[in-house]
Protein backbone atom coordinates (compact mmCIF):
# COMPACT_ATOMS: atom_id res chain seq x y z
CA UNK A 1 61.35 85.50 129.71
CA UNK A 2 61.17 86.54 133.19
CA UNK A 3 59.83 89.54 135.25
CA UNK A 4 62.08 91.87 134.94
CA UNK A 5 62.88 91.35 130.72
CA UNK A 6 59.35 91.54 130.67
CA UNK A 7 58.88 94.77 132.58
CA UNK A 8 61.44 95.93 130.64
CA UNK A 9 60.26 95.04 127.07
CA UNK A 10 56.84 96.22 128.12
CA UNK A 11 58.20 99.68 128.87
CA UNK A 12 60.52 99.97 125.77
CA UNK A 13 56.97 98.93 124.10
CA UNK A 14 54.98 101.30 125.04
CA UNK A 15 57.71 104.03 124.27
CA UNK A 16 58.09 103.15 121.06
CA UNK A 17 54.10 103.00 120.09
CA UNK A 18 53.83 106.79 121.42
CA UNK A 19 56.11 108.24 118.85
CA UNK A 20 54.83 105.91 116.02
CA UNK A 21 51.09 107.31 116.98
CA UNK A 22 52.49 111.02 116.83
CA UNK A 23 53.47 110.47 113.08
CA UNK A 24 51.17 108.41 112.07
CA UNK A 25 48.54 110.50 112.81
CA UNK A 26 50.09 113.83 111.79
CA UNK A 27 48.11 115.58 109.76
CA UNK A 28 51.22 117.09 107.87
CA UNK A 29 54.64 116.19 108.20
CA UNK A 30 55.49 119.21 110.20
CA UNK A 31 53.00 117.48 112.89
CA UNK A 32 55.83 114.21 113.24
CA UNK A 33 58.17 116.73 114.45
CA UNK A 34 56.78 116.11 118.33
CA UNK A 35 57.72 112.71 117.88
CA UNK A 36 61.70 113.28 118.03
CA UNK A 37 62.09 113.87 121.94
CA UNK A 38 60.25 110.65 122.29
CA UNK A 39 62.75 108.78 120.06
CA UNK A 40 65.20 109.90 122.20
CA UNK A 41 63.50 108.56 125.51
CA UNK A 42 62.47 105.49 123.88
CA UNK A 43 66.34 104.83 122.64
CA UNK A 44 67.56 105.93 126.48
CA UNK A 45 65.04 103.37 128.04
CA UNK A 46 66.17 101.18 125.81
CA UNK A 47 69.66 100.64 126.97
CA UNK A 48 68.48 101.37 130.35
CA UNK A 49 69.10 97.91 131.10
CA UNK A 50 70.76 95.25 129.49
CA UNK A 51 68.48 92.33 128.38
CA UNK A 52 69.37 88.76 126.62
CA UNK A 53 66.03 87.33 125.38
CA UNK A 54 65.85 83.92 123.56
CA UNK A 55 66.04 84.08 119.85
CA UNK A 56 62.49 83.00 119.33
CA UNK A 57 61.52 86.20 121.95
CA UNK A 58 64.16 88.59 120.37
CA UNK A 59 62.10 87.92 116.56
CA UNK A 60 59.23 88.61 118.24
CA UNK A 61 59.82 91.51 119.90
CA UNK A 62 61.73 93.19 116.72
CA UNK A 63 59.12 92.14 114.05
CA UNK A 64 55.85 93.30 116.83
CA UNK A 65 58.06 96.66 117.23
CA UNK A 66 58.44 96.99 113.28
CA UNK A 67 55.28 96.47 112.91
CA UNK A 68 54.10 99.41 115.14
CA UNK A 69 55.93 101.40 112.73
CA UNK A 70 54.98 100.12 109.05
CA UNK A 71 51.33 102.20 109.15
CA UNK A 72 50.89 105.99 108.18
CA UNK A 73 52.19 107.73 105.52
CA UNK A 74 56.60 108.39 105.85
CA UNK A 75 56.58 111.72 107.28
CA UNK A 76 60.24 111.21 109.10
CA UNK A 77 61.69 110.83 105.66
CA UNK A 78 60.37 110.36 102.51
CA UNK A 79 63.34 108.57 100.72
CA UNK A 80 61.64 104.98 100.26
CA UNK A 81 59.73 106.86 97.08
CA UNK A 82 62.85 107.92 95.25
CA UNK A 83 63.71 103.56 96.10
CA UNK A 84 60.54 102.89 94.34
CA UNK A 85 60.31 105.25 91.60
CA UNK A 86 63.80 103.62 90.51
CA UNK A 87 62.65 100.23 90.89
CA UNK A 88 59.84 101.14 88.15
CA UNK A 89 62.24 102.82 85.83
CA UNK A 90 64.87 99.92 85.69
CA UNK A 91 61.84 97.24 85.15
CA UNK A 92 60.37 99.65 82.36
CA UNK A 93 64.32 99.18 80.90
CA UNK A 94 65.07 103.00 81.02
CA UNK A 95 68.16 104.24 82.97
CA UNK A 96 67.59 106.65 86.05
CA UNK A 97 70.86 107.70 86.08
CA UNK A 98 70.75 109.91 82.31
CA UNK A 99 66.73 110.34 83.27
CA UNK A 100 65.96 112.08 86.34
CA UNK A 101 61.83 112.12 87.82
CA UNK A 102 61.18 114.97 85.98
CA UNK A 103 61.84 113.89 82.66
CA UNK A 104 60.29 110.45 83.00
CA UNK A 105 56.98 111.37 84.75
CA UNK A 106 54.34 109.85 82.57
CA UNK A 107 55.72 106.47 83.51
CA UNK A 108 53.88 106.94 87.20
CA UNK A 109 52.72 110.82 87.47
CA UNK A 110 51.66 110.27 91.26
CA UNK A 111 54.63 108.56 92.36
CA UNK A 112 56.95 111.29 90.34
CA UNK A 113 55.32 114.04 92.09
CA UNK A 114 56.38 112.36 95.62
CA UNK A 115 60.06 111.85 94.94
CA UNK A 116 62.00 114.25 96.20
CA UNK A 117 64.63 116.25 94.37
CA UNK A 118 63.01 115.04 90.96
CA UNK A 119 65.78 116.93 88.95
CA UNK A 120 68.50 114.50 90.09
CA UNK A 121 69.29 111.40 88.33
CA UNK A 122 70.37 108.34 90.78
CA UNK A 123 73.71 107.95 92.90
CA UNK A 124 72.86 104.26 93.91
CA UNK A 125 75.29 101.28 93.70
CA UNK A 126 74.99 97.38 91.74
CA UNK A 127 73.11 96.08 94.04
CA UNK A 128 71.07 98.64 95.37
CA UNK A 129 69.79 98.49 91.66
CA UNK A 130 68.88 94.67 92.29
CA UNK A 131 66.83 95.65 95.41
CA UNK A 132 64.98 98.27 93.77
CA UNK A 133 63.76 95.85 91.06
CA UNK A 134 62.65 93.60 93.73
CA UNK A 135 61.04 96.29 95.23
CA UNK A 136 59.09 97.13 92.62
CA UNK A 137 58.24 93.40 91.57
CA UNK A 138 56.62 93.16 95.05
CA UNK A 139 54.05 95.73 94.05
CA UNK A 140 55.95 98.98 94.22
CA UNK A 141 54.11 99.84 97.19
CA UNK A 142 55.10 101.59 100.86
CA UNK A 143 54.03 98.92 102.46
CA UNK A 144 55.54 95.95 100.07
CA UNK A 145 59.08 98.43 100.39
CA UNK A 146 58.50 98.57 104.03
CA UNK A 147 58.01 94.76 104.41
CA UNK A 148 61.24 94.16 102.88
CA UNK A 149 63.19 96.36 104.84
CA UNK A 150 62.15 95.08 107.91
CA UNK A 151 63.05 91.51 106.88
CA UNK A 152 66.06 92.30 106.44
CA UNK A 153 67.04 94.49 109.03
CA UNK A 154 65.12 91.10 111.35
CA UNK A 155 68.10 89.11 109.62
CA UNK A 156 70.44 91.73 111.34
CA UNK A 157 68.94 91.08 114.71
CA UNK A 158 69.06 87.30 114.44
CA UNK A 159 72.74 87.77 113.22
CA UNK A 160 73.57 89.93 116.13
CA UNK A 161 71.79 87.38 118.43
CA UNK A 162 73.45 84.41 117.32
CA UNK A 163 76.88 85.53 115.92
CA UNK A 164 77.70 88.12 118.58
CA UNK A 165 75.74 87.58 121.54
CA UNK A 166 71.81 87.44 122.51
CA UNK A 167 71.97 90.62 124.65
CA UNK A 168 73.56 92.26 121.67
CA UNK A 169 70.70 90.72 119.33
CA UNK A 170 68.46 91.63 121.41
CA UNK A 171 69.45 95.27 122.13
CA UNK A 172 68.83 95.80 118.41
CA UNK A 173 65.25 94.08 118.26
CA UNK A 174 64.49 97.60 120.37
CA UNK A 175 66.88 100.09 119.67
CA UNK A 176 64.89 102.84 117.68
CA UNK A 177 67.46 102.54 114.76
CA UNK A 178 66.54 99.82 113.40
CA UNK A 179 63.33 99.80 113.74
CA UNK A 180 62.13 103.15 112.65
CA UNK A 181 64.54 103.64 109.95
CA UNK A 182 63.55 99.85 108.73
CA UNK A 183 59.88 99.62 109.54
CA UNK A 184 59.10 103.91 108.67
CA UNK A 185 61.96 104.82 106.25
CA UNK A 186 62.52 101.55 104.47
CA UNK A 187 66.38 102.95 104.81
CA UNK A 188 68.97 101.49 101.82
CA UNK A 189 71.15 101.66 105.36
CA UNK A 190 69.13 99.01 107.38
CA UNK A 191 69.32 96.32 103.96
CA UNK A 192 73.04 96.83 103.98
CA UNK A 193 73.80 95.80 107.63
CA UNK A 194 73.01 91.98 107.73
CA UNK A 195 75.92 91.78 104.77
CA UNK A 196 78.19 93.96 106.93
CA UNK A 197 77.73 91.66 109.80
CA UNK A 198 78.48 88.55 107.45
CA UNK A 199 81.16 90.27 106.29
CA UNK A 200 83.00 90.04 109.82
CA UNK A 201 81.39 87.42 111.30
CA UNK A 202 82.42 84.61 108.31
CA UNK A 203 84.87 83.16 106.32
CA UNK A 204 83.69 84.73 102.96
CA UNK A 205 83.39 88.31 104.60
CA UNK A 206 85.36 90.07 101.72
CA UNK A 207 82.41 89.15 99.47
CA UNK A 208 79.63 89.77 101.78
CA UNK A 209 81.36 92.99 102.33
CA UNK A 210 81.22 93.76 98.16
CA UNK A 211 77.09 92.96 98.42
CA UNK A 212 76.90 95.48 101.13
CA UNK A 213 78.79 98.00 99.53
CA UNK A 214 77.10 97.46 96.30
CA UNK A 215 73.51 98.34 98.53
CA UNK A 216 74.84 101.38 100.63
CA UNK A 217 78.91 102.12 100.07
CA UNK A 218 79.78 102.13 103.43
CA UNK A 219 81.34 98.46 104.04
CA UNK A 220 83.65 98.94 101.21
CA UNK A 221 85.79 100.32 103.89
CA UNK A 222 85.84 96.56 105.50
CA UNK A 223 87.24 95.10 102.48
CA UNK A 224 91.18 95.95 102.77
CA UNK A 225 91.00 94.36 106.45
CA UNK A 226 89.28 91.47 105.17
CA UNK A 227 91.40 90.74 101.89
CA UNK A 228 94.35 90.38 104.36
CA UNK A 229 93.33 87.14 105.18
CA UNK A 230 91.17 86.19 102.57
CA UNK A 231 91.35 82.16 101.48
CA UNK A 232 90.46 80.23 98.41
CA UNK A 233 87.02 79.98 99.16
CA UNK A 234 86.86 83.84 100.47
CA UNK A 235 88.57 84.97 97.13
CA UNK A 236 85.77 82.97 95.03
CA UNK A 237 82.97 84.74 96.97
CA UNK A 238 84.84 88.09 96.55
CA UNK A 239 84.93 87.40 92.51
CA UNK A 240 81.55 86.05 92.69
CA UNK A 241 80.15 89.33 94.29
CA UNK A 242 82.19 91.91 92.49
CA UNK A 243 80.62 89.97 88.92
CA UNK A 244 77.30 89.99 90.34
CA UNK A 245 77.78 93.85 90.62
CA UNK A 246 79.10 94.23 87.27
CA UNK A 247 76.26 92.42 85.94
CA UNK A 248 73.51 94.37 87.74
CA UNK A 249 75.42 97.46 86.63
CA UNK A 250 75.55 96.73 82.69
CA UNK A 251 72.73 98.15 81.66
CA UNK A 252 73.55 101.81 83.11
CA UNK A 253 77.46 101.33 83.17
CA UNK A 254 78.02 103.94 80.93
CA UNK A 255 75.29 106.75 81.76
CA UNK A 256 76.03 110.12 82.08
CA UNK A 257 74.05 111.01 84.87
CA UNK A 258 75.15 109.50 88.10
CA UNK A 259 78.41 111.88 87.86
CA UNK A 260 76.40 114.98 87.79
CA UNK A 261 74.42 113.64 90.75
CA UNK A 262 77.21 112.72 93.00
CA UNK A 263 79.26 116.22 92.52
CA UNK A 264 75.73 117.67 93.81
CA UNK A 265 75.60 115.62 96.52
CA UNK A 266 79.31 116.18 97.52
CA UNK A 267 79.76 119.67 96.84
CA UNK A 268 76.29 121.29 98.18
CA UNK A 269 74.45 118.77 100.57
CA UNK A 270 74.52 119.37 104.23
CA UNK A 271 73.08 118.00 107.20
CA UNK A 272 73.42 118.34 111.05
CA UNK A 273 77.14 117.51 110.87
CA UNK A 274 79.22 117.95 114.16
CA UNK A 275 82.61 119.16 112.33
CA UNK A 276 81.15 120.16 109.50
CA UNK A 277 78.27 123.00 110.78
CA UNK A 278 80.58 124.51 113.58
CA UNK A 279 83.20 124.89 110.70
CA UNK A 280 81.27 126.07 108.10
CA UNK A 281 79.93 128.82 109.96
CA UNK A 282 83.36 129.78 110.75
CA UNK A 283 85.13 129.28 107.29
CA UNK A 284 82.16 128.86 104.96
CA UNK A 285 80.52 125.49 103.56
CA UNK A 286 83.76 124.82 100.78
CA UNK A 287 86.69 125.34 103.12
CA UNK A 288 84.57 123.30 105.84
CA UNK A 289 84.04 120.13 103.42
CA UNK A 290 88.07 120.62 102.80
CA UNK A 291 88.63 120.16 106.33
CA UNK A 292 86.23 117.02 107.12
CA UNK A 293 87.38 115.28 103.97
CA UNK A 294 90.86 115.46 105.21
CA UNK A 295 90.19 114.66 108.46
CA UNK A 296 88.14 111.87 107.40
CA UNK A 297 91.62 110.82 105.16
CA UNK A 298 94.13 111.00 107.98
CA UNK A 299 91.82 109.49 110.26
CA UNK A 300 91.04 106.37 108.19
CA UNK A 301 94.92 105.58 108.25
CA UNK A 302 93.89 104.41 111.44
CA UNK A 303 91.81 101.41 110.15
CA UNK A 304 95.18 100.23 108.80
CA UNK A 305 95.94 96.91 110.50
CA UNK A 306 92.99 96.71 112.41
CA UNK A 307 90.64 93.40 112.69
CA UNK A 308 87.60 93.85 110.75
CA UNK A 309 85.34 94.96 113.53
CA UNK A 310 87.95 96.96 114.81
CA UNK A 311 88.06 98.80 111.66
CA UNK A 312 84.47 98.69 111.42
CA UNK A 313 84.06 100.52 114.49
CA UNK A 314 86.66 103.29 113.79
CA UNK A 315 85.15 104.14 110.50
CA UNK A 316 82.02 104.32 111.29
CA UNK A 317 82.35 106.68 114.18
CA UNK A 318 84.87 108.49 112.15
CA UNK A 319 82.18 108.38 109.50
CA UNK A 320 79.36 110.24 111.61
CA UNK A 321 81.68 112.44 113.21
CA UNK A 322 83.29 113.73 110.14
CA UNK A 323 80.48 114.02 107.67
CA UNK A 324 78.84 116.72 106.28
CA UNK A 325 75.16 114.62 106.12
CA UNK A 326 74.25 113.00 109.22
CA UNK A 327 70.62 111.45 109.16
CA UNK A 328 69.29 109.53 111.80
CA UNK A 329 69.98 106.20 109.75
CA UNK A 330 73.24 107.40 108.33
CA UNK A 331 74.13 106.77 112.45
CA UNK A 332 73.56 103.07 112.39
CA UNK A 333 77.24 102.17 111.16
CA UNK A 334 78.35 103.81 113.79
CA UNK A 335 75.91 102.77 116.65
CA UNK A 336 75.67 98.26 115.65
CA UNK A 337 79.77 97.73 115.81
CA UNK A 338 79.68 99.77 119.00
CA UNK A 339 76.42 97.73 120.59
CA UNK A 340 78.52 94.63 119.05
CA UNK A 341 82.16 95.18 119.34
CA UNK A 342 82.61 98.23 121.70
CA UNK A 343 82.07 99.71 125.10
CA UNK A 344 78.73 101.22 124.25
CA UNK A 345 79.61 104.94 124.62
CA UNK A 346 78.81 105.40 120.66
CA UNK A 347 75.29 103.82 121.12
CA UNK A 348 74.79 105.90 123.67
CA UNK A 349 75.74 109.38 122.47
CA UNK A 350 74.04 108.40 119.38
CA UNK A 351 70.72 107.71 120.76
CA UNK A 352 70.25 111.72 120.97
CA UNK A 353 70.90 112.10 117.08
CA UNK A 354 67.75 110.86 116.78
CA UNK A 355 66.36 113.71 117.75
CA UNK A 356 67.31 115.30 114.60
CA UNK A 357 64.19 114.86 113.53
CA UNK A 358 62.94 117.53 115.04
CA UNK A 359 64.07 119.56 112.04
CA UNK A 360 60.25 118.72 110.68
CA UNK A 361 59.35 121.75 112.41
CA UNK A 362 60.98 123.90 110.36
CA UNK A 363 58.69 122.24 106.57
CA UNK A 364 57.16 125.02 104.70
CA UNK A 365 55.58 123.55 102.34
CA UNK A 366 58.34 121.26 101.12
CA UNK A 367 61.27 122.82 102.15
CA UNK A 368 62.26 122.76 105.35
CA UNK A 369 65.38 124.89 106.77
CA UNK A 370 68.43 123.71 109.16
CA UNK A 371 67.77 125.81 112.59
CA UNK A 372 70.82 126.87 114.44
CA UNK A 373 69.16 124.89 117.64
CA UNK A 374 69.27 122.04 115.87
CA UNK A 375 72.83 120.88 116.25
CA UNK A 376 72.91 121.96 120.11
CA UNK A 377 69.97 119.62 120.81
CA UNK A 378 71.08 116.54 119.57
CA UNK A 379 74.84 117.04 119.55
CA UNK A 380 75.43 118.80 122.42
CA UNK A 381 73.72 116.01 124.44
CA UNK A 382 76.08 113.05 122.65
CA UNK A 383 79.39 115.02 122.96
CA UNK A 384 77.90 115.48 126.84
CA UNK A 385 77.77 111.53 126.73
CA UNK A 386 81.64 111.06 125.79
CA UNK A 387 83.12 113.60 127.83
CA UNK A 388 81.43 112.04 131.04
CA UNK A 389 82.30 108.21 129.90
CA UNK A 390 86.05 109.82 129.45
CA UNK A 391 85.97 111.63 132.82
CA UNK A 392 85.34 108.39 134.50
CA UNK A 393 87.63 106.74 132.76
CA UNK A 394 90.31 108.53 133.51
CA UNK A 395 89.14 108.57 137.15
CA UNK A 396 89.22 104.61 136.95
């Protein structure tokens, strides 16, 4: 490594262990609010300048990062219970889809009382099943869930690094998406990604693309572009990991539950969503989910006849831009085939999304409310980002 990688992966360092302190040490979650404008200068420093480490550096530097991040309780998001909790319920044989928290509490009454929305029953996918018995037959704990998140999302980098390029391997090692929403959040999202990038990166992609789907449903949309070409070995694989999810599914295939669940999710959730909050407020929340769904429709008829990371890219920015929920980690399929693929406008627009978490602020108790501010901060910036990278292209 020389001077100035060194300088610079110093720097990134210490910007990344100032907002890990800040939540770490919050006394309440409200407190890990402060730490959003310093995920936004950490992700901006971060792309400052463009570094290629060696493979054996670019581990290092992602799993030393991670583990910055893997103390304190999860006050950015406290998903990775709901992961666990579901994980104990499939290993006790009970079905979490007809069963929501509430109904099942005696099984674990401490971690029941930390999942959140405890009346809903589950909207995972197959394999996201698999993972959560894992999870659970590590320990069930934050820090076993944690562990394996960041293992896998340290597979992603080492993918990146080799399959794509070391600069681009190494650009995730210290990109704040991956590593907080690994390492903190012990995201479904960041366990998904290595298969995505298997999925276009090898000759058995259609079935790498079905595992990754069957974890988080986004890289189902990679599948049509994939099947196009798909040989005798990539059709195997395909069967292979379409039965696997069929046989992680049998014991819940027929609950009740996870429709309930989903029409909750789709009809009623909402997040920071660039369309979608600018529309609602104009139209109200039903005609605005009309209008991003369609959108979202005609827009994906642009993936049609597109390589894979072509249509990888497409989607995923589509995917941010048009739905109702954007989370910090919800960004990442939009932000890796960007870093990867594309011209790096993407990443950097989406670096200011993570300053979404500044919505912390708001927690009373354990509700927290959706300011009007909040959208400016973090997309005003990012749209700021693509209008100037347009301007100068059309200059050019």
């Amino acid at each position: 490594m020389d001077a100035k990688a060194a300088s610079h992966v110093v720097m990134v360092g210490i910007l990344a262990v100032v907002p890990a302190v800040l939540v770490a040490s919050a006394g309440v979650r409200a407190d890990a609010a402060w730490a959003a404008p310093w995920l936004v200068i950490w992700g901006v420093a971060a792309l400052a300048r463009p570094t290629a480490l060696s493979m054996g550096w670019t581990v290092g530097v992602a799993l030393v990062l991670r583990a910055v991040w893997t103390t304190g309780p999860p006050h950015l998001s406290d998903d990775v219970w709901r992961l666990l909790w579901e994980g104990k319920v499939l290993n006790a044989g009970l079905d979490p889809f007809a069963s929501p928290p509430e109904m099942l509490a005696h099984l674990d009454s401490a971690l029941a009382a930390r999942v959140n929305h405890p009346e809903m029953g589950s909207i995972y996918p197959p394999y996201a099943l698999g993972w959560f018995r894992l999870l659970d037959g590590l320990g069930g704990t934050l820090g076993s869930a944690r562990m394996a998140t960041v293992a896998a999302d340290v597979l992603t980098v080492a993918l990146l690094h080799r399959r794509v390029s070391p600069k681009v391997g190494t650009a995730w090692a210290m990109l704040p998406f991956g590593v907080v929403e690994s390492a903190h959040g012990a995201h479904l999202d960041l366990v998904a990604l290595p298969f995505a990038v298997l999925a276009v990166t090898s000759r058995v992609g259609a079935g790498w693309a079905v595992v990754g789907a069957g974890l988080k449903v986004f890289p189902v949309v990679l599948i049509p572009s994939l099947l196009r070409s798909v040989g005798l070995r990539g059709a195997a694989g395909f069967a292979a990991a379409v039965v696997g999810g069929a046989w992680l599914a049998l014991p819940v295939w027929n609950s009740a539950g996870l429709s309930d669940s989903l029409s909750v999710f789709a009809h009623h959730w909402s997040f920071n969503g660039l369309l979608f909050r600018p529309l609602a407020a104009a139209w109200g929340e039903r005609v605005a989910r009309g209008l991003v769904w369609a959108i979202a429709a005609g827009g994906a008829l642009g993936a049609l006849g597109k390589s894979p990371t072509a249509a990888w890219r497409w989607l995923g920015t589509l995917f941010v831009v048009t739905s109702p929920v954007v989370h910090p980690w919800y960004v990442v399929w939009a932000v890796l085939p960007d870093l990867a693929w594309g011209r790096g406008v993407v990443v950097r627009a989406s670096v200011f999304l993570m300053g979404s978490y500044a919505v912390l602020s708001t927690l009373r108790g354990s509700n927290w409310s959706e300011p009007p501010w909040l959208w400016w901060v973090t997309w005003g910036p990012a749209v700021g980002v693509v209008l100037v990278d347009l301007w100068r292209r059309r200059r050019a």
